[in-house]
Protein backbone atom coordinates (compact mmCIF):
# COMPACT_ATOMS: atom_id res chain seq x y z
CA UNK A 1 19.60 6.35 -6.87
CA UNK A 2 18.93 7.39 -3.08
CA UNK A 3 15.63 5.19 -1.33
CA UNK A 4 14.27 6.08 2.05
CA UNK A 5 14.94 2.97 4.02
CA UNK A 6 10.65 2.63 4.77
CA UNK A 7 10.47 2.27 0.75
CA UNK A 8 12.92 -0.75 0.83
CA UNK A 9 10.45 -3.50 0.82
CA UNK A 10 8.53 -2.05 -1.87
CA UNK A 11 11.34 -1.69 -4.20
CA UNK A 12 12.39 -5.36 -3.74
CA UNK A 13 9.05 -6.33 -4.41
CA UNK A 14 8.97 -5.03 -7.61
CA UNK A 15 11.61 -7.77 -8.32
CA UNK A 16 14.55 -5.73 -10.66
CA UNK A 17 17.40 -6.26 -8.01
CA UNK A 18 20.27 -3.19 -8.47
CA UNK A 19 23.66 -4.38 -8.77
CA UNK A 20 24.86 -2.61 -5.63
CA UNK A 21 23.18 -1.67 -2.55
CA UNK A 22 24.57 0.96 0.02
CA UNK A 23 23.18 0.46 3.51
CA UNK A 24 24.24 3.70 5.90
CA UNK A 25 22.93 4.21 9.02
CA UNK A 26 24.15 4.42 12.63
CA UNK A 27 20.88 2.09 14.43
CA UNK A 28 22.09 -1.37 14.42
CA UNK A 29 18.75 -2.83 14.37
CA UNK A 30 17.38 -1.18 11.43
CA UNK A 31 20.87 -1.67 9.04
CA UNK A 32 20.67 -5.38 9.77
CA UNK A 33 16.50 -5.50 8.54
CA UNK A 34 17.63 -3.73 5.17
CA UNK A 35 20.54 -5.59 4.89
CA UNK A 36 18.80 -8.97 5.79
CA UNK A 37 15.69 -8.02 3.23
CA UNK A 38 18.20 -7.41 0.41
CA UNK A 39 19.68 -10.68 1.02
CA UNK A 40 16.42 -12.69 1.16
CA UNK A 41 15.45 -10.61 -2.09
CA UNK A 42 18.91 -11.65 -3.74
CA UNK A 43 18.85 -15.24 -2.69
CA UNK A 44 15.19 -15.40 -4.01
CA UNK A 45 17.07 -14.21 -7.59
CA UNK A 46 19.45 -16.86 -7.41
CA UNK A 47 22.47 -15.41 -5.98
CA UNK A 48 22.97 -18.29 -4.24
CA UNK A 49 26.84 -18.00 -3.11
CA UNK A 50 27.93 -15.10 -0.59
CA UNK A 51 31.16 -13.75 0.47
CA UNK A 52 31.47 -10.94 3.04
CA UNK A 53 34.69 -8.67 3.19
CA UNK A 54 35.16 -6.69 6.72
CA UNK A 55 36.97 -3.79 5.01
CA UNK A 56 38.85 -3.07 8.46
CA UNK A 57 42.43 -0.67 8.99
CA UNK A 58 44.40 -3.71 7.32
CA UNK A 59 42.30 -4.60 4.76
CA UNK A 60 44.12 -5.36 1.40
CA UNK A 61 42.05 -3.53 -1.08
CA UNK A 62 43.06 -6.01 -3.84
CA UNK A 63 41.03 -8.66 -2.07
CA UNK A 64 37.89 -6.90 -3.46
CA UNK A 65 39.24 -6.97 -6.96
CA UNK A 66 39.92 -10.66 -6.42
CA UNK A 67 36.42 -11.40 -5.05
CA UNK A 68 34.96 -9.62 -7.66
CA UNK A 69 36.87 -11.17 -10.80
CA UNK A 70 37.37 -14.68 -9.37
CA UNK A 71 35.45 -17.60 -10.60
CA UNK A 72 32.40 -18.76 -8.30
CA UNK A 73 32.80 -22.12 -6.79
CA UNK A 74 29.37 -22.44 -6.23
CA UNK A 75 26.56 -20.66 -8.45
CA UNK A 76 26.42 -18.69 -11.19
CA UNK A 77 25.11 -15.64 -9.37
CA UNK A 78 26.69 -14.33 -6.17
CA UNK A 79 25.92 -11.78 -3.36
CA UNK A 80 29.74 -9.66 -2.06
CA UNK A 81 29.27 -7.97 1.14
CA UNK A 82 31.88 -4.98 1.97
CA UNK A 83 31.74 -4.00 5.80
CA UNK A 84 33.19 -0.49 6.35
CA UNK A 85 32.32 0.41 10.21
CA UNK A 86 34.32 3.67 10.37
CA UNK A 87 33.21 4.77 6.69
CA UNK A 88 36.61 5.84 5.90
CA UNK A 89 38.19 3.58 3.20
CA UNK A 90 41.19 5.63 2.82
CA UNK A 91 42.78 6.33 -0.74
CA UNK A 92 43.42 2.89 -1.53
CA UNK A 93 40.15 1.72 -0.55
CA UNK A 94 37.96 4.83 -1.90
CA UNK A 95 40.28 3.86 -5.17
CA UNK A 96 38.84 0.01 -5.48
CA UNK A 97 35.40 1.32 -4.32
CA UNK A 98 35.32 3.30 -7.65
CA UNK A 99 36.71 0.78 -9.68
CA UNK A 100 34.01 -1.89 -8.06
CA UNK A 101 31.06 0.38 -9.25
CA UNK A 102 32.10 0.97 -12.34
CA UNK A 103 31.87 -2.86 -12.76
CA UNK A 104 28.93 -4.07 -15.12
CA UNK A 105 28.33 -7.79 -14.08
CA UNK A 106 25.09 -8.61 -13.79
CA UNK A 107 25.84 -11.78 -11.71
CA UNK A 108 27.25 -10.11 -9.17
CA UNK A 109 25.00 -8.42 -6.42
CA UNK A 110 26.78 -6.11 -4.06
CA UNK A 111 25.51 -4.34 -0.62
CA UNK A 112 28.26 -1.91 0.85
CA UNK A 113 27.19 -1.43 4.90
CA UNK A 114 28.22 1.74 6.55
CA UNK A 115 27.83 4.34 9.42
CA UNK A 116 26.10 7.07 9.35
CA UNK A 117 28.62 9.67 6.23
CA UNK A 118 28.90 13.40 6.98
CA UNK A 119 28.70 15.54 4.37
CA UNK A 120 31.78 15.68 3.35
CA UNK A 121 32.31 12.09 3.09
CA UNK A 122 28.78 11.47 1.27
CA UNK A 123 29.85 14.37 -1.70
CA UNK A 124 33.41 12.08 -2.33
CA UNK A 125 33.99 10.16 -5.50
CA UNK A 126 33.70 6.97 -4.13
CA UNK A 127 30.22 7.44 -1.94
CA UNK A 128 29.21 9.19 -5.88
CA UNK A 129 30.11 6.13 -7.71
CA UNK A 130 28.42 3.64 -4.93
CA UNK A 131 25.02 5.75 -5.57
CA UNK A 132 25.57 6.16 -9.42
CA UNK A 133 26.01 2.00 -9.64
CA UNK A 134 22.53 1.37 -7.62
CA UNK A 135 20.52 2.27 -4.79
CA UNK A 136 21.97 4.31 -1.67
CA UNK A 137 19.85 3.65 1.34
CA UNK A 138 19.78 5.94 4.34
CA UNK A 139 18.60 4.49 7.50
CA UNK A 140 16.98 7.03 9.95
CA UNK A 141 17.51 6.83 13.44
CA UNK A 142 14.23 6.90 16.11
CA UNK A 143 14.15 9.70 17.91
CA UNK A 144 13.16 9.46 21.12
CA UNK A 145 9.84 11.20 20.34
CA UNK A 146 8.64 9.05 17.51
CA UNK A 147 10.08 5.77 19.73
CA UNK A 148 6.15 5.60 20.91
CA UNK A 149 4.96 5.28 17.30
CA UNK A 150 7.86 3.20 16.41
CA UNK A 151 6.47 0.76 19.12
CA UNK A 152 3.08 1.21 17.84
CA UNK A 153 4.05 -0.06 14.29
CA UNK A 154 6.10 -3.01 15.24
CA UNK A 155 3.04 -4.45 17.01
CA UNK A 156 0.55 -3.97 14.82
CA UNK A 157 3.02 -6.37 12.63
CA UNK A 158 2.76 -9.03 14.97
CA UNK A 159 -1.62 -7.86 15.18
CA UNK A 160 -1.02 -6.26 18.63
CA UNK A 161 -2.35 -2.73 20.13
CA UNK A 162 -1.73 -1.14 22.73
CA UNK A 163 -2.70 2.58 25.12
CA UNK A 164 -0.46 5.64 24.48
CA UNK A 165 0.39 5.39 28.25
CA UNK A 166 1.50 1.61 27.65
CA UNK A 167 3.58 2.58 24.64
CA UNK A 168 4.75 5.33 26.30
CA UNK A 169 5.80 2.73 29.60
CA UNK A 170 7.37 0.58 27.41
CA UNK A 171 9.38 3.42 25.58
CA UNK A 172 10.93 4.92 29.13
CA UNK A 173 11.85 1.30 29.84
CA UNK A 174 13.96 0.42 26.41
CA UNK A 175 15.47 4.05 26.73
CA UNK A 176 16.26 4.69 23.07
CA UNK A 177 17.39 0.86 22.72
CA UNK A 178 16.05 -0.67 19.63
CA UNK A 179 17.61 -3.87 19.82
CA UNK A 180 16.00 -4.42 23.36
CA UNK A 181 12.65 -2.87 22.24
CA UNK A 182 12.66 -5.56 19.31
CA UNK A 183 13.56 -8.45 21.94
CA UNK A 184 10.65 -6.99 24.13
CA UNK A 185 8.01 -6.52 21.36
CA UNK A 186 9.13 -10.13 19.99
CA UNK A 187 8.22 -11.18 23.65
CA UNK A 188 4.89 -10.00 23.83
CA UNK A 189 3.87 -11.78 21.15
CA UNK A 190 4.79 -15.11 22.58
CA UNK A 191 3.51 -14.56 25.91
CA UNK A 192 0.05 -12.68 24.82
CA UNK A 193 -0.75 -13.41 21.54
CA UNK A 194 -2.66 -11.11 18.87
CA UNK A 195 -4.92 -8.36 20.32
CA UNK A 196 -5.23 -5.39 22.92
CA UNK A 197 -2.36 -5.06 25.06
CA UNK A 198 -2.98 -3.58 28.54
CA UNK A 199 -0.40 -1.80 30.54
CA UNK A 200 -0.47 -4.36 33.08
CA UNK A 201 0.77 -7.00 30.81
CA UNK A 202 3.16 -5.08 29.41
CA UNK A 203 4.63 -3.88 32.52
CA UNK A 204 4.52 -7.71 33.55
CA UNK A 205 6.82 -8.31 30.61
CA UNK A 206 9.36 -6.22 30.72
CA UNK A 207 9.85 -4.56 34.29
CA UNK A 208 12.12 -7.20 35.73
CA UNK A 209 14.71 -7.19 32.52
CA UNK A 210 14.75 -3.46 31.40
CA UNK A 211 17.81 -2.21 30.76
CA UNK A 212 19.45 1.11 31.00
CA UNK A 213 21.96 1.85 28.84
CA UNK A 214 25.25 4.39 30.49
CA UNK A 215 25.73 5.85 26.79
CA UNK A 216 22.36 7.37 27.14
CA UNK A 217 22.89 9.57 29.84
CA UNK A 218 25.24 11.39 27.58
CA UNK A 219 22.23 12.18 25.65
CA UNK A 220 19.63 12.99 28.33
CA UNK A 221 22.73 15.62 29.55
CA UNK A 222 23.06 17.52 26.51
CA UNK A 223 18.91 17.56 26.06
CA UNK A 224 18.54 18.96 29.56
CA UNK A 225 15.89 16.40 30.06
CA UNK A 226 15.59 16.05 34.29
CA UNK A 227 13.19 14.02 34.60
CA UNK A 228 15.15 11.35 31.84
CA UNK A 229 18.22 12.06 33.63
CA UNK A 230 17.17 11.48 37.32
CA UNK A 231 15.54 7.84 35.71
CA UNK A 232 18.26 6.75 34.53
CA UNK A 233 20.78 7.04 37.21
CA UNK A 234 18.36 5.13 39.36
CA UNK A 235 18.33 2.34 36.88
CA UNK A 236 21.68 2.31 36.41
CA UNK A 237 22.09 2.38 40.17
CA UNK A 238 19.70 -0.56 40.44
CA UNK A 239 21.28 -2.80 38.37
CA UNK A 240 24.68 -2.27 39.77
CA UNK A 241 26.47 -0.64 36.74
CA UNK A 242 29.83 -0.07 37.87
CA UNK A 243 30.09 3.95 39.32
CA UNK A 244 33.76 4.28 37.85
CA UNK A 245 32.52 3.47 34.44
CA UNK A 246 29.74 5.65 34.38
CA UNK A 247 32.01 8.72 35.77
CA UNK A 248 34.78 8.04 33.38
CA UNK A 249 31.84 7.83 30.53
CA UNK A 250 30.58 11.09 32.22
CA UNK A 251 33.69 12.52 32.20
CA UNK A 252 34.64 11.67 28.97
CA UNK A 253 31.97 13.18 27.18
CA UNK A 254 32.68 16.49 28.79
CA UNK A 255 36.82 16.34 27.71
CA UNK A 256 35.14 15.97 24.38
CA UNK A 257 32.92 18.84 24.43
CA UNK A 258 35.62 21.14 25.87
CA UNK A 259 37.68 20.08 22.63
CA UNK A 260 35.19 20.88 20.22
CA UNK A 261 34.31 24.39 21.97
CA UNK A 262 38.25 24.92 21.39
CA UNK A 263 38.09 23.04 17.90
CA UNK A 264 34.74 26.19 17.34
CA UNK A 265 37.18 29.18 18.52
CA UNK A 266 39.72 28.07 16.21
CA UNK A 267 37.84 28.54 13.50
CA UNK A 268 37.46 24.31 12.46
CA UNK A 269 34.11 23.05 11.18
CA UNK A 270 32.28 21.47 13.71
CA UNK A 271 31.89 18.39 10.82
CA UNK A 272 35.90 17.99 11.21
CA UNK A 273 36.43 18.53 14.59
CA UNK A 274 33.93 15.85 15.68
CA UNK A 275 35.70 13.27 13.60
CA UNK A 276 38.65 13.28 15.59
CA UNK A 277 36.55 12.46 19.37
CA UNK A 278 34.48 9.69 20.25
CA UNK A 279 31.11 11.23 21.28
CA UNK A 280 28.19 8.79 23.40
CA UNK A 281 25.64 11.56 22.40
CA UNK A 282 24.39 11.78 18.58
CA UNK A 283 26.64 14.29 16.60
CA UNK A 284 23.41 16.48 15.91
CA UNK A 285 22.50 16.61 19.47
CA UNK A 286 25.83 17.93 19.91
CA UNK A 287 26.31 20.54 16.98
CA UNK A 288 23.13 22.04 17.86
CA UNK A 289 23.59 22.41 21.31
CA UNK A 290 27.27 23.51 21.76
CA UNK A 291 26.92 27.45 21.37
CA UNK A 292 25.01 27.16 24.47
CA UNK A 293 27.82 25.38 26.37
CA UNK A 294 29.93 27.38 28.58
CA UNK A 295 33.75 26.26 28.30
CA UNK A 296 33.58 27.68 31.97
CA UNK A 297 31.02 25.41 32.98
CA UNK A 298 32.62 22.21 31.32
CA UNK A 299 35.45 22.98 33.53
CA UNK A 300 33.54 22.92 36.61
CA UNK A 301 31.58 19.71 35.76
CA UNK A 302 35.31 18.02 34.96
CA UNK A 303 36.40 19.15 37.99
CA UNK A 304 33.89 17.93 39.71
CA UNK A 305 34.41 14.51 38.29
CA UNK A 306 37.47 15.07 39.90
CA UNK A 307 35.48 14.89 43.24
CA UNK A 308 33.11 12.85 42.87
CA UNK A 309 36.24 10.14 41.92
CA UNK A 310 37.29 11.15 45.33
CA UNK A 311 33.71 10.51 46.65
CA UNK A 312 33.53 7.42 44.98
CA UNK A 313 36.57 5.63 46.51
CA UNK A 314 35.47 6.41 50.38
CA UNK A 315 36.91 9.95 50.93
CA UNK A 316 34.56 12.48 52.18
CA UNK A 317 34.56 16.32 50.96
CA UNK A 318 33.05 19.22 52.42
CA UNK A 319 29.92 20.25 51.27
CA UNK A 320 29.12 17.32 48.84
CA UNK A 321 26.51 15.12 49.86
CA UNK A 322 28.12 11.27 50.99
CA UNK A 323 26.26 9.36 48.11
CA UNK A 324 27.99 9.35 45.27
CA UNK A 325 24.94 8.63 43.37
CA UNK A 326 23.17 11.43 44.29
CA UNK A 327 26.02 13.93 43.35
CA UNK A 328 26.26 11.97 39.89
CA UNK A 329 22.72 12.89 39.25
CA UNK A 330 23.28 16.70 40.69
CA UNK A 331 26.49 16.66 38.42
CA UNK A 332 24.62 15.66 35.28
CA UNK A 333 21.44 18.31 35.56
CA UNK A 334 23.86 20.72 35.83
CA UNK A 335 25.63 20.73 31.85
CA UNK A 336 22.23 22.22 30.66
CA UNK A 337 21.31 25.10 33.90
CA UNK A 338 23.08 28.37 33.96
């Protein structure tokens, strides 16, 4: 059975638990609610005793036969968690995945957290099974134009409203965070209680400990989004991130979109080219906006990198502006112009 993660609650209110529960989704914060609700709804039902397995590149598949078969020490009913971050459990592990769901033991409540499956991965035997023994829960990332109404509905849980152009301040200032939007709604609640919140208080709140993430700008780069773009290298400039890191980052991101334009004249799927590179911008962002990447620009942003590295360190270069910061930002608008 497949459940839109915003159903969750209502399903484990109607209080007939399934015997396994797939949690997949790439937005830390939102995983760890469903996963935390299903536990809360489990321990209500008795399954008192927990044991987590962190199905890692070692793991020894056995152990979840072992967990599964062994006698509880504890209760009768038990919850068995099986972390797999990359989503790839290998033969061994896809093997005792399919074994595990075939299991009928109704004392026995399983949740299975993963990343985000493409679809290859999500049509294997093992994902099948997972879904065939319960409920298979995808967990939507917020875009960044629904963060707003994201905002919106958080507070009005905690009986707070606020102005579009507050939401909208607060939004700019978490940049795609959710973790630090939940930290800063959480905050308003202590320091205002229920009601109307003004932009005023909410830019009291939160303008002296925003946070800009360096991951984003890989985002705000492939979008073409100036304005986003310009922001953020100021805030990352303010709060002294490292320049080095955010170059190499930069950098990075553009070795990895050269090797998928290569990986797309070769004829490979873009699905199975990603998977070998480790990409700071979301892999739809990506897919959709390759074609419209020049491999011939890529090379001239990396080599510019190459400059700016140069720049960086206290060596000066004709016809490049002296702060490094500024060329960064010039450097970045330029992956999306012509």
């Amino acid at each position: 059975m497949q459940l839109r993660s915003e159903l969750l609650e209502q399903h484990l209110l109607r209080g007939r638990l399934a015997r396994c529960y797939v949690v997949a989704g790439d937005e830390a914060l939102l995983t760890l609610e469903a996963q935390d609700a299903i536990r809360a709804a489990a321990r209500a039902q008795g399954f008192a005793e927990r044991q987590v397995l962190h199905a890692d590149a070692r793991m020894d598949w056995s152990a979840l036969d072992q967990a599964a078969t062994g006698l509880s020490l504890f209760s009768e009913r038990r919850l068995l968690e099986i972390r797999l971050p990359t989503g790839k459990p290998g033969k061994k592990g896809a093997e005792a995945l399919q074994v595990h769901a075939r299991r009928d033991d109704e004392n026995t409540l399983t949740i299975v957290s993963l990343p985000r499956l493409d679809r290859a991965t999500r049509s294997s035997e093992w994902a099948s099974a997972l879904q065939s023994a319960g409920v298979w829960i995808d967990v939507a990332s917020v875009a960044r134009d629904r963060l707003a109404d994201w905002i919106a509905g958080r507070l009005g849980r905690q009986r707070q409203t606020a102005s579009r152009a507050a939401l909208a301040f607060l939004a700019d200032r978490v940049e795609g965070n959710l973790l630090a939007a939940h930290q800063e709604i959480g905050k308003l609640q202590l320091l205002y209680g229920d009601g109307e919140l003004s932009l005023e208080q909410i830019q009291a709140a939160v303008l002296d400990v925003a946070r800009y993430e360096g991951n984003s700008l890989a985002g705000a780069m492939l979008a073409g989004d100036k304005s986003r773009i310009t922001r953020l290298v100021a805030g990352l400039r303010a709060e002294g991130e490292p320049l080095p890191l955010l170059l190499w980052m930069v950098a990075e991101e553009l070795r990895n979109l050269l090797r998928l334009k290569q990986a797309a004249s070769a004829g490979r799927p873009f699905a199975a080219a990603v998977r070998a590179v480790r990409l700071s911008a979301a892999p739809a962002l990506v897919e959709r906006v390759l074609p419209q990447l020049a491999v011939s620009r890529l090379a001239e942003l990396l080599a510019r990198c190459a400059e700016l590295d140069r720049l960086a360190k206290g060596l000066p270069l004709a016809g490049r502006d002296d702060d490094p910061w500024l060329e960064l930002t010039e450097l970045a608008l330029g992956l999306r112009t012509s």
